[in-house]
C-alpha atoms as a PDB file:
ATOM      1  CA  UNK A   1     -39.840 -77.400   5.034  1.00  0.00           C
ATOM      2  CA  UNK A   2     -37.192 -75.820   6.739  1.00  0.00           C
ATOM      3  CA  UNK A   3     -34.146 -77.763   6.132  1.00  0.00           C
ATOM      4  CA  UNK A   4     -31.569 -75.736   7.744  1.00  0.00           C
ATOM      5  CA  UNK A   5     -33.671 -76.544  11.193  1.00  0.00           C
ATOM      6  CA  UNK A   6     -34.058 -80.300  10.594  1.00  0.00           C
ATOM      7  CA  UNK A   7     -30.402 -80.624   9.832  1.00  0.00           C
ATOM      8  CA  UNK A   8     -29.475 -78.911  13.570  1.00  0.00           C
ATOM      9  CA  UNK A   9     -31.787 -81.412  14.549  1.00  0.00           C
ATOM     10  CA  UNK A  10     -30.217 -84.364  13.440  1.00  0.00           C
ATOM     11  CA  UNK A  11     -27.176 -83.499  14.231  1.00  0.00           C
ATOM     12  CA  UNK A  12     -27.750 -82.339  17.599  1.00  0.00           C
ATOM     13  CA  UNK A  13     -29.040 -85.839  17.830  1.00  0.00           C
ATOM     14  CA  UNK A  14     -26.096 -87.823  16.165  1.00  0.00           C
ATOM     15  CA  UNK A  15     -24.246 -85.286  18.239  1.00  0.00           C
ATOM     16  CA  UNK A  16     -25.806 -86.595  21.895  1.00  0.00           C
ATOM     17  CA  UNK A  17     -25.186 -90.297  21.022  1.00  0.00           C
ATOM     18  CA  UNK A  18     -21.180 -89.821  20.348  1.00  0.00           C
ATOM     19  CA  UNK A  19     -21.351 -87.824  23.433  1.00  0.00           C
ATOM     20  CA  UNK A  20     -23.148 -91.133  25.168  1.00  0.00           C
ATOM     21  CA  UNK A  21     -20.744 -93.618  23.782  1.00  0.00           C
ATOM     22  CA  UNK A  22     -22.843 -94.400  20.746  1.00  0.00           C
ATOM     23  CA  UNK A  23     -21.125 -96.251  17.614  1.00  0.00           C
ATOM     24  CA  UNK A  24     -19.672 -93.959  14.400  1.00  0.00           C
ATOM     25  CA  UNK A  25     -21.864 -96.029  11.788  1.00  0.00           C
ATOM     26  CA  UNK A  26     -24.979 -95.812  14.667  1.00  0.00           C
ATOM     27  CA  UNK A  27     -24.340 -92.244  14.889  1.00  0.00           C
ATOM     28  CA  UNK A  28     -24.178 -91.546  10.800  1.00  0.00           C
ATOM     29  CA  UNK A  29     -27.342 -94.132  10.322  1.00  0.00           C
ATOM     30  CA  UNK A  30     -29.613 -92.251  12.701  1.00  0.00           C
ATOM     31  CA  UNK A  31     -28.768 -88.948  11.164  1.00  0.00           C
ATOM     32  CA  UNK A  32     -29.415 -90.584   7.862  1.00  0.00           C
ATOM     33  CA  UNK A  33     -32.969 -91.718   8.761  1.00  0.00           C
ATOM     34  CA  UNK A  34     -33.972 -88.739  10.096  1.00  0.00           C
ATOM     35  CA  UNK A  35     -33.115 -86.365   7.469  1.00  0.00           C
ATOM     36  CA  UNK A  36     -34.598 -89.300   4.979  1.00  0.00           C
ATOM     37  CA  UNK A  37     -38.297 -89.137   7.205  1.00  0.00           C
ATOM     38  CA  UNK A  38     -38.730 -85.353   6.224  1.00  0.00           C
ATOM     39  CA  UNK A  39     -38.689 -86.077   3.086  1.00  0.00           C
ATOM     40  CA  UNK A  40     -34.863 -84.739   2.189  1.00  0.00           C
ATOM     41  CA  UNK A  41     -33.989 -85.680  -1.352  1.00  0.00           C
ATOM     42  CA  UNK A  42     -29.666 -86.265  -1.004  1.00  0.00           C
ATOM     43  CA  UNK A  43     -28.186 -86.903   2.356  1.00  0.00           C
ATOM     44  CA  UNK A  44     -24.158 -87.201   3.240  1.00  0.00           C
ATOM     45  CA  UNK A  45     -23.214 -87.486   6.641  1.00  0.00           C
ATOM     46  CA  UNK A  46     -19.552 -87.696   7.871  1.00  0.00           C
ATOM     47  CA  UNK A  47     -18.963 -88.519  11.583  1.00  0.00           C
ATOM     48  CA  UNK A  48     -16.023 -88.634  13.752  1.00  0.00           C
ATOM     49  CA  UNK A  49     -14.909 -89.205  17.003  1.00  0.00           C
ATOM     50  CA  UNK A  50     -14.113 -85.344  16.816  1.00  0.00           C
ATOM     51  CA  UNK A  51     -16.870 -84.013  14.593  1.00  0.00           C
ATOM     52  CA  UNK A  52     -20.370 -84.322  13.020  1.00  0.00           C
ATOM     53  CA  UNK A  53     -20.136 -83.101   9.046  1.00  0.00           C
ATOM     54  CA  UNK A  54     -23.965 -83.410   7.164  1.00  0.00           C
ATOM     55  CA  UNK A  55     -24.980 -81.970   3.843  1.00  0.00           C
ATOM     56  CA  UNK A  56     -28.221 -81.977   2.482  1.00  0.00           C
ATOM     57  CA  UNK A  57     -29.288 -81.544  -1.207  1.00  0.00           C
ATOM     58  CA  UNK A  58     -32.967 -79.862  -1.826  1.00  0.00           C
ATOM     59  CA  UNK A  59     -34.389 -78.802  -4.531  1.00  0.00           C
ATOM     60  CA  UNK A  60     -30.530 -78.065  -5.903  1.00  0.00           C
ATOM     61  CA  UNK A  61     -29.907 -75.736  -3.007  1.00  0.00           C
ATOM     62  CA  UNK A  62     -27.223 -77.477  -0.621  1.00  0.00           C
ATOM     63  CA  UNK A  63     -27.031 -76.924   3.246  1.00  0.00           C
ATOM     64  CA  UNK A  64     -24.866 -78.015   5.240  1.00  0.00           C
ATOM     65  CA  UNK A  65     -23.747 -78.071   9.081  1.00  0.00           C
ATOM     66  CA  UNK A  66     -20.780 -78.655  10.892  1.00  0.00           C
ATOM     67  CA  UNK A  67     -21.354 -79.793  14.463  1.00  0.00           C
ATOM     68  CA  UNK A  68     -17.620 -80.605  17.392  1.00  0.00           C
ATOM     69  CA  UNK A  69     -17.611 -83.523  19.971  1.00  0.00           C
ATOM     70  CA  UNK A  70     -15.463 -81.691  22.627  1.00  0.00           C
ATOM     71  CA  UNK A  71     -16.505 -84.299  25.429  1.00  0.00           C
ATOM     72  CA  UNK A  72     -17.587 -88.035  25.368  1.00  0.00           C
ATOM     73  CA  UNK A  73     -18.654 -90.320  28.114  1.00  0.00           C
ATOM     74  CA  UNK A  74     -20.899 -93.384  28.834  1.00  0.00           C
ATOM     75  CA  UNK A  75     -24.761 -93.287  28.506  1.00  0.00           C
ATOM     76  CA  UNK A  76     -25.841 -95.919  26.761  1.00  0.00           C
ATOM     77  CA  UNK A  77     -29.740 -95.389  28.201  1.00  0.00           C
ATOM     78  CA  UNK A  78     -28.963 -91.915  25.942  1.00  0.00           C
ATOM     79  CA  UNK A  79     -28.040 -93.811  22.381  1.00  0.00           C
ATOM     80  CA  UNK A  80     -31.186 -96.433  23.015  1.00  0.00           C
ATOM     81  CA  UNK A  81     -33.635 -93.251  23.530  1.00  0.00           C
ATOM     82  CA  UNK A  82     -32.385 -91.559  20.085  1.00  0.00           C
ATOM     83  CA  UNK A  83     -32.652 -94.560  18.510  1.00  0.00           C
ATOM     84  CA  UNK A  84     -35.699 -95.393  18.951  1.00  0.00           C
ATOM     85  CA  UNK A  85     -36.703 -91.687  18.655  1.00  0.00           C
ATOM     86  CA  UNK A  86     -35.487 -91.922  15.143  1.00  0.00           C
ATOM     87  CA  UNK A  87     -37.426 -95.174  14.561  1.00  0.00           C
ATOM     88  CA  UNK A  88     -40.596 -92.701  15.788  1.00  0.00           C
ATOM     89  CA  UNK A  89     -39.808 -89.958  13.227  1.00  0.00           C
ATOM     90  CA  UNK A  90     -39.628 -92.686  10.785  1.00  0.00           C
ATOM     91  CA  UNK A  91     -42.916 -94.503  11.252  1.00  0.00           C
ATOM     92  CA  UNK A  92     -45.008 -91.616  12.431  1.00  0.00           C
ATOM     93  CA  UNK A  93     -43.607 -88.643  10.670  1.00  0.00           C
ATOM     94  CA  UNK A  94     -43.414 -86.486  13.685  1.00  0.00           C
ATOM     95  CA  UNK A  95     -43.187 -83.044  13.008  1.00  0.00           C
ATOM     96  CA  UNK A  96     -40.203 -81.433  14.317  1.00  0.00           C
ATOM     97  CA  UNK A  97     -41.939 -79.313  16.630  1.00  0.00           C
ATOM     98  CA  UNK A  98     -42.346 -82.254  18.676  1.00  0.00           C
ATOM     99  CA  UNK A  99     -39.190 -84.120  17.710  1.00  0.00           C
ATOM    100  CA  UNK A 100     -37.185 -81.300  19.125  1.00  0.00           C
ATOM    101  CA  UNK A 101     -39.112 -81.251  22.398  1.00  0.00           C
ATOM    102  CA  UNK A 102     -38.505 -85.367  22.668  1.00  0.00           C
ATOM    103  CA  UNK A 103     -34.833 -84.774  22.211  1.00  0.00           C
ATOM    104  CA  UNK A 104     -34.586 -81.944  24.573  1.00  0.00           C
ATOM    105  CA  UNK A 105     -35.926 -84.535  27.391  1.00  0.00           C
ATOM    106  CA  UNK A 106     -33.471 -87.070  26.163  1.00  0.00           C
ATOM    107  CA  UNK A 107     -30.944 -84.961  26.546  1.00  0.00           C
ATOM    108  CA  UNK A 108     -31.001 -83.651  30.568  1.00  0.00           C
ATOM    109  CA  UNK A 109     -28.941 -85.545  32.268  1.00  0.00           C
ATOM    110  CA  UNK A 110     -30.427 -88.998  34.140  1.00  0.00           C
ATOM    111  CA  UNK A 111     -26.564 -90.036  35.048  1.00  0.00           C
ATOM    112  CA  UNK A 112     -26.428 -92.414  38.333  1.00  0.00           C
ATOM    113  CA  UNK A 113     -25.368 -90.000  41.422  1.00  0.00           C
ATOM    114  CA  UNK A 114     -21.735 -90.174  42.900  1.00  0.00           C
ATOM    115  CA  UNK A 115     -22.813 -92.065  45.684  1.00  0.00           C
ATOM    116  CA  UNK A 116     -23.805 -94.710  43.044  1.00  0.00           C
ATOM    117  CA  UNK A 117     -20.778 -94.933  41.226  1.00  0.00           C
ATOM    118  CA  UNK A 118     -18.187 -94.966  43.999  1.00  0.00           C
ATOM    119  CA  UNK A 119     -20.662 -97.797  45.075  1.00  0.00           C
ATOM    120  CA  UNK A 120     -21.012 -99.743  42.096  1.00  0.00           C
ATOM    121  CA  UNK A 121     -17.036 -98.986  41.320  1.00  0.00           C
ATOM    122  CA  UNK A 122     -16.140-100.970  44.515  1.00  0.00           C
ATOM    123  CA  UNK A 123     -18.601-103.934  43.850  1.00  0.00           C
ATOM    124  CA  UNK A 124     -17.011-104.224  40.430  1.00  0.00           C
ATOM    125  CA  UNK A 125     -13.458-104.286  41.412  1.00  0.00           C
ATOM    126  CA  UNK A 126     -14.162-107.215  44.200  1.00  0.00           C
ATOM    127  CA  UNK A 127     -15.640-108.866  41.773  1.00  0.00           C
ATOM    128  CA  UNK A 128     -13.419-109.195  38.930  1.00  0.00           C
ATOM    129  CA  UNK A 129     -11.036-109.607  42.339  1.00  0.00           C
ATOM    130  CA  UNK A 130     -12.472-112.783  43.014  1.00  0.00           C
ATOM    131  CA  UNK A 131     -12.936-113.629  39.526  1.00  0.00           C
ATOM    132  CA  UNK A 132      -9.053-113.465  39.287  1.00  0.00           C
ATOM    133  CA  UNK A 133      -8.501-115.425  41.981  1.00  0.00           C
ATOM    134  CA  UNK A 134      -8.572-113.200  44.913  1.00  0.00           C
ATOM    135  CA  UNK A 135      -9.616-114.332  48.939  1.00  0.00           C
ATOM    136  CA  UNK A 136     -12.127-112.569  51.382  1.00  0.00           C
ATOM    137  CA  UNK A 137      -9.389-110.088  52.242  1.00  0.00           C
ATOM    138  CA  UNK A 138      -8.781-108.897  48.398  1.00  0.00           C
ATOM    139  CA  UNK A 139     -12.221-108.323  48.017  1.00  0.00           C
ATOM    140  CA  UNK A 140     -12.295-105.701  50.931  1.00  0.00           C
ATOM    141  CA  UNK A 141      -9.439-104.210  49.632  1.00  0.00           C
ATOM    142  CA  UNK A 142     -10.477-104.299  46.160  1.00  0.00           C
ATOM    143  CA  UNK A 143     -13.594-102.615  46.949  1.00  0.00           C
ATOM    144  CA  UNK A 144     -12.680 -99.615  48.736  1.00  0.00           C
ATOM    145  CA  UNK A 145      -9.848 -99.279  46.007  1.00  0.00           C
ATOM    146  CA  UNK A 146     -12.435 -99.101  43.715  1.00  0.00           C
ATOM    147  CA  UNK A 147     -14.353 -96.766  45.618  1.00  0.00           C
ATOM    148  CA  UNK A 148     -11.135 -94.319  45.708  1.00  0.00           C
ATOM    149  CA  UNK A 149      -9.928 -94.989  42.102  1.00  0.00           C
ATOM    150  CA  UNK A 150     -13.662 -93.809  40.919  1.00  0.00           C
ATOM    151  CA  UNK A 151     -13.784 -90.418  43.079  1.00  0.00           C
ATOM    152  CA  UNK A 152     -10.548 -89.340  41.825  1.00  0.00           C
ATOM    153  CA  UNK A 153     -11.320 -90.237  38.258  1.00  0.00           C
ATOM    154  CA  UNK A 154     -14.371 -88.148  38.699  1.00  0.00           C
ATOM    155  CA  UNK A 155     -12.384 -85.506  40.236  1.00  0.00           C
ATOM    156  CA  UNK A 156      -9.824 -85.328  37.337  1.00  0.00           C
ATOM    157  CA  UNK A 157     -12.914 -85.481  34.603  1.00  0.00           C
ATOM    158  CA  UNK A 158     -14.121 -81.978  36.073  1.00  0.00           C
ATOM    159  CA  UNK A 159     -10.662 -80.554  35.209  1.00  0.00           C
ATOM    160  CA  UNK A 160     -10.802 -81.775  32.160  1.00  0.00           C
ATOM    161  CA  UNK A 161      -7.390 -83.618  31.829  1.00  0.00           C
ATOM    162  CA  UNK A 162      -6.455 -85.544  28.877  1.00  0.00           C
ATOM    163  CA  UNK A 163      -7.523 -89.339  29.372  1.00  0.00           C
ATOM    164  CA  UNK A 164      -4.293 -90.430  28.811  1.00  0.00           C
ATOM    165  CA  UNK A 165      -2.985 -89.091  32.226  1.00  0.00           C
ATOM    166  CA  UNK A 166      -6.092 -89.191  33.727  1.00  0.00           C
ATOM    167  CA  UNK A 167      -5.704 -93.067  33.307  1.00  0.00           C
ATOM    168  CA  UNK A 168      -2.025 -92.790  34.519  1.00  0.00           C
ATOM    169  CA  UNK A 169      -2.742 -91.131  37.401  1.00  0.00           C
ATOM    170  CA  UNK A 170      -6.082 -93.512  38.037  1.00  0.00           C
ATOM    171  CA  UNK A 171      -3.099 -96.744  37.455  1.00  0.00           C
ATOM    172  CA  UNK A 172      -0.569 -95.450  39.842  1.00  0.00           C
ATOM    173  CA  UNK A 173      -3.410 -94.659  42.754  1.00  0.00           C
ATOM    174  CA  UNK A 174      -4.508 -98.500  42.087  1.00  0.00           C
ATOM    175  CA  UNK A 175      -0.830 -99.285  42.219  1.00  0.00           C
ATOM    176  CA  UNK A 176      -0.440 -97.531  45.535  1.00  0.00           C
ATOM    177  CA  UNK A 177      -3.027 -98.353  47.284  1.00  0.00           C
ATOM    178  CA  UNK A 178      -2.595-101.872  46.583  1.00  0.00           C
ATOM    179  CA  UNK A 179       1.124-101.631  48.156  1.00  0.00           C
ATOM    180  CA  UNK A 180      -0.429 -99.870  50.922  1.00  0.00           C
ATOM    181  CA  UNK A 181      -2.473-102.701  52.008  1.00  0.00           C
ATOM    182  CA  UNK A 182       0.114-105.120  51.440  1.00  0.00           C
ATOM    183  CA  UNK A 183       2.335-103.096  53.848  1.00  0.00           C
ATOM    184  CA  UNK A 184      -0.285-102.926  56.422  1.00  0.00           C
ATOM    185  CA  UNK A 185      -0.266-106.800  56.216  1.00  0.00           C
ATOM    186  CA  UNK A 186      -4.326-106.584  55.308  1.00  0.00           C
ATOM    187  CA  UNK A 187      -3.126-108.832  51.819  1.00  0.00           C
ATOM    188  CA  UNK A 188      -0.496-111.752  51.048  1.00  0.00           C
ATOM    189  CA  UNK A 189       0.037-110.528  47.758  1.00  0.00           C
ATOM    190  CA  UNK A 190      -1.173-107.723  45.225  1.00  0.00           C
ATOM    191  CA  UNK A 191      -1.420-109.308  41.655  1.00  0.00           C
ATOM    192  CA  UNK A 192      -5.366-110.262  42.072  1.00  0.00           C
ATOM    193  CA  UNK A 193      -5.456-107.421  43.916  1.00  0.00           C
ATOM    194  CA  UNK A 194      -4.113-105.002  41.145  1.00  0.00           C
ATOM    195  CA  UNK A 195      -5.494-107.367  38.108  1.00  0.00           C
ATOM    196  CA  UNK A 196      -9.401-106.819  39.773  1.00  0.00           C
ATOM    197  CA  UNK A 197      -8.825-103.380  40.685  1.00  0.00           C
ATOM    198  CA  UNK A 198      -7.390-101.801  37.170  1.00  0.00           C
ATOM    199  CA  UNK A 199     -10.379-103.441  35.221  1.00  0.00           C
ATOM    200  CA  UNK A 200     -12.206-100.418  36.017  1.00  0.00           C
ATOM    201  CA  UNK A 201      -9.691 -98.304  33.617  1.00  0.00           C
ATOM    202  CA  UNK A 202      -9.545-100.308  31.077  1.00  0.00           C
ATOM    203  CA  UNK A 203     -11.397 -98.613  27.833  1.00  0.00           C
ATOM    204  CA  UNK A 204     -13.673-101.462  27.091  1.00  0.00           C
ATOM    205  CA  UNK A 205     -16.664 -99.221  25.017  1.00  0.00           C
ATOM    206  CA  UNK A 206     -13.745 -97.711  22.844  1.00  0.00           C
ATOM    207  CA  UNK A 207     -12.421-101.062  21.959  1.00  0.00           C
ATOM    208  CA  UNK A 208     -15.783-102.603  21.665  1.00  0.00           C
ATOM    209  CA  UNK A 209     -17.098 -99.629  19.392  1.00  0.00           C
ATOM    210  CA  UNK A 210     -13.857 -99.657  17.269  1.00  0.00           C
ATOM    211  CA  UNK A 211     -14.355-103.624  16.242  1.00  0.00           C
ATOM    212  CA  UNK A 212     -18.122-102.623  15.061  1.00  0.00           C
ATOM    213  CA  UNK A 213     -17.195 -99.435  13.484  1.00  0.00           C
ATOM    214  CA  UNK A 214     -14.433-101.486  11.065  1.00  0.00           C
ATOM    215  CA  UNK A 215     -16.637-104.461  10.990  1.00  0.00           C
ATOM    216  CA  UNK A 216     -19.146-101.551   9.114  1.00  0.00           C
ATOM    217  CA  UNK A 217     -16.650-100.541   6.998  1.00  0.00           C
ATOM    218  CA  UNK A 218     -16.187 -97.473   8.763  1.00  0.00           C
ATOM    219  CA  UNK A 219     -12.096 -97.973   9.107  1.00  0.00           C
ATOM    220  CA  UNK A 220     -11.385 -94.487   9.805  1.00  0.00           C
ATOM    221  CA  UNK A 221     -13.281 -94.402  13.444  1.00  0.00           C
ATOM    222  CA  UNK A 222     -12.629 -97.850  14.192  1.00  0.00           C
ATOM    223  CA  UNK A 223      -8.563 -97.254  13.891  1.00  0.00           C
ATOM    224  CA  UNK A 224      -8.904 -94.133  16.019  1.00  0.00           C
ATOM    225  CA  UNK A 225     -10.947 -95.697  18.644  1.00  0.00           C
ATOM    226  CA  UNK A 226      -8.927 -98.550  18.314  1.00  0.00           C
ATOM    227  CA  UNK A 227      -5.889 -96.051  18.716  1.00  0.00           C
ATOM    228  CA  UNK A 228      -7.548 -94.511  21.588  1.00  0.00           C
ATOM    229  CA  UNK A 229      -7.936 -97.495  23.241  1.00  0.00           C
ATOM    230  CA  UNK A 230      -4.468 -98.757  23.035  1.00  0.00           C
ATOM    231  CA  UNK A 231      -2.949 -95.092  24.050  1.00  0.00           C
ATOM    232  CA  UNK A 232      -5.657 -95.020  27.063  1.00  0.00           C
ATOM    233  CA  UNK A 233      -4.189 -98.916  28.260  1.00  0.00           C
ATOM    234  CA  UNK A 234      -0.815 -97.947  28.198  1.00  0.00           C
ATOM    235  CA  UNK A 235      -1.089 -94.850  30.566  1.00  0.00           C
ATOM    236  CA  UNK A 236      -2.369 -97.053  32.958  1.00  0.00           C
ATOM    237  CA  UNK A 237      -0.025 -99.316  32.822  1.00  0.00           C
ATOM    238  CA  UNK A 238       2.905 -97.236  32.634  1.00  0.00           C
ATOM    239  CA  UNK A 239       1.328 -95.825  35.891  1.00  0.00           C
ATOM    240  CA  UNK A 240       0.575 -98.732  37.587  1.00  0.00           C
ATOM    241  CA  UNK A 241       4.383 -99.793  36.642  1.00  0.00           C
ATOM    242  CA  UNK A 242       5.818 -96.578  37.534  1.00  0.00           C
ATOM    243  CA  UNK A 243       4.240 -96.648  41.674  1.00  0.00           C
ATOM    244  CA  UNK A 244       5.425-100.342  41.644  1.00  0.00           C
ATOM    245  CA  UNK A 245       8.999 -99.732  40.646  1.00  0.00           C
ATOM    246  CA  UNK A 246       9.725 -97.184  42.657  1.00  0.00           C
ATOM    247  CA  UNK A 247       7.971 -98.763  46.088  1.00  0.00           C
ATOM    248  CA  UNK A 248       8.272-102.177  45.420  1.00  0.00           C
ATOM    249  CA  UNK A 249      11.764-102.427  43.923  1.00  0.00           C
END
């Protein structure tokens, strides 16, 4: 059994799923299983928002493996196809031949085309437009403000930017563009407007994965998404503010 090679595995895999959006305690259980289904006698596994950490005890020789998140996104379809790729290895015993090749398929990348998100950014802004309240004319505007916010959050991901101005810059074109319409006399007012509109900013999966992760016990993660979360919200608001001061005021 080569141990070395089912550890890369695992972690690789725990790896992909905090890449996708998956939760800490997910991410450490999975690993867990896996090394457990080949038989491994001791397993620790430390994960991060920043970093995998696994060590596995053998036959009193211990390897370990050391794997960095640099990058993390949303693909949820990702962390459902691990799982139950795990669940696999445990029931069937796979050997990790074929394990490997599963995971390699999981892994190319099935993400929705631009076209799809610009489209699907609009429809959710006019809707959570109208949810707050907005008229026919909000939802246009909302929609192709949605459409613009989305292509120049993509635009900024390929640089790289920190999400914290990333998100800043994302609030103050929602800001703007919202004023824009205003002055053209399209809308009465921009609070529904803005309120629909900045819903597609707000960091929803972090917050959402940093109540589970505590609720696990794993209070480490949870505070730093939680942290994440809050620092995320405030760029965009302090953006959003920022635009409005200085062309509304």
């Amino acid at each position: 059994m080569d141990i070395d090679r089912i550890l890369n595995f695992s972690t690789t895999a725990g790896k992909i799923m905090l890449q996708s959006g998956g939760e800490i305690y997910r991410v450490e259980e999975t690993i867990f299983k896996i090394c457990k289904s080949f038989s491994i006698e001791e397993v620790d596994v430390f994960a991060s928002t920043t970093s995998i950490v696994v060590t596995a005890i053998d036959k009193g020789k211990i390897h370990t493996i050391v794997k960095r998140i640099t990058s993390r996104g949303v693909n949820l379809n990702k962390v459902h196809k691990i799982n139950s790729l795990s669940r696999k290895i445990y029931n069937e015993k796979l050997p990790i031949e074929a394990c490997e090749k599963e995971l390699k398929d999981i892994d190319v990348d099935d993400s929705y085309s631009l076209k799809k998100k610009l489209f699907y950014a609009g429809i959710s802004t006019s809707t959570f437009t109208i949810l707050f309240g907005g008229n026919a004319s909000d939802f246009v505007a909302a929609f192709f403000i949605g459409i613009i916010v989305q292509f120049i959050s993509e635009t900024l991901c390929r640089t790289y930017l920190n999400p914290f101005f990333r998100n800043g810059l994302c609030g103050a074109a929602v800001a703007l563009f919202s004023i824009i319409f205003l002055k053209a006399g399209f809308i009465k007012g921009i609070d529904k407007l803005i309120a629909g509109t900045i819903m597609l900013l707000v960091p929803g999966l972090s917050l959402t994965n940093s109540i589970r992760d505590i609720l696990e016990g794993q209070l480490v993660a949870g505070l730093t998404n939680a942290a994440e979360a809050l620092f995320v919200g405030v760029s965009t608001a302090v953006g959003t503010f920022l635009v409005i001061q200085l062309l509304m005021m």
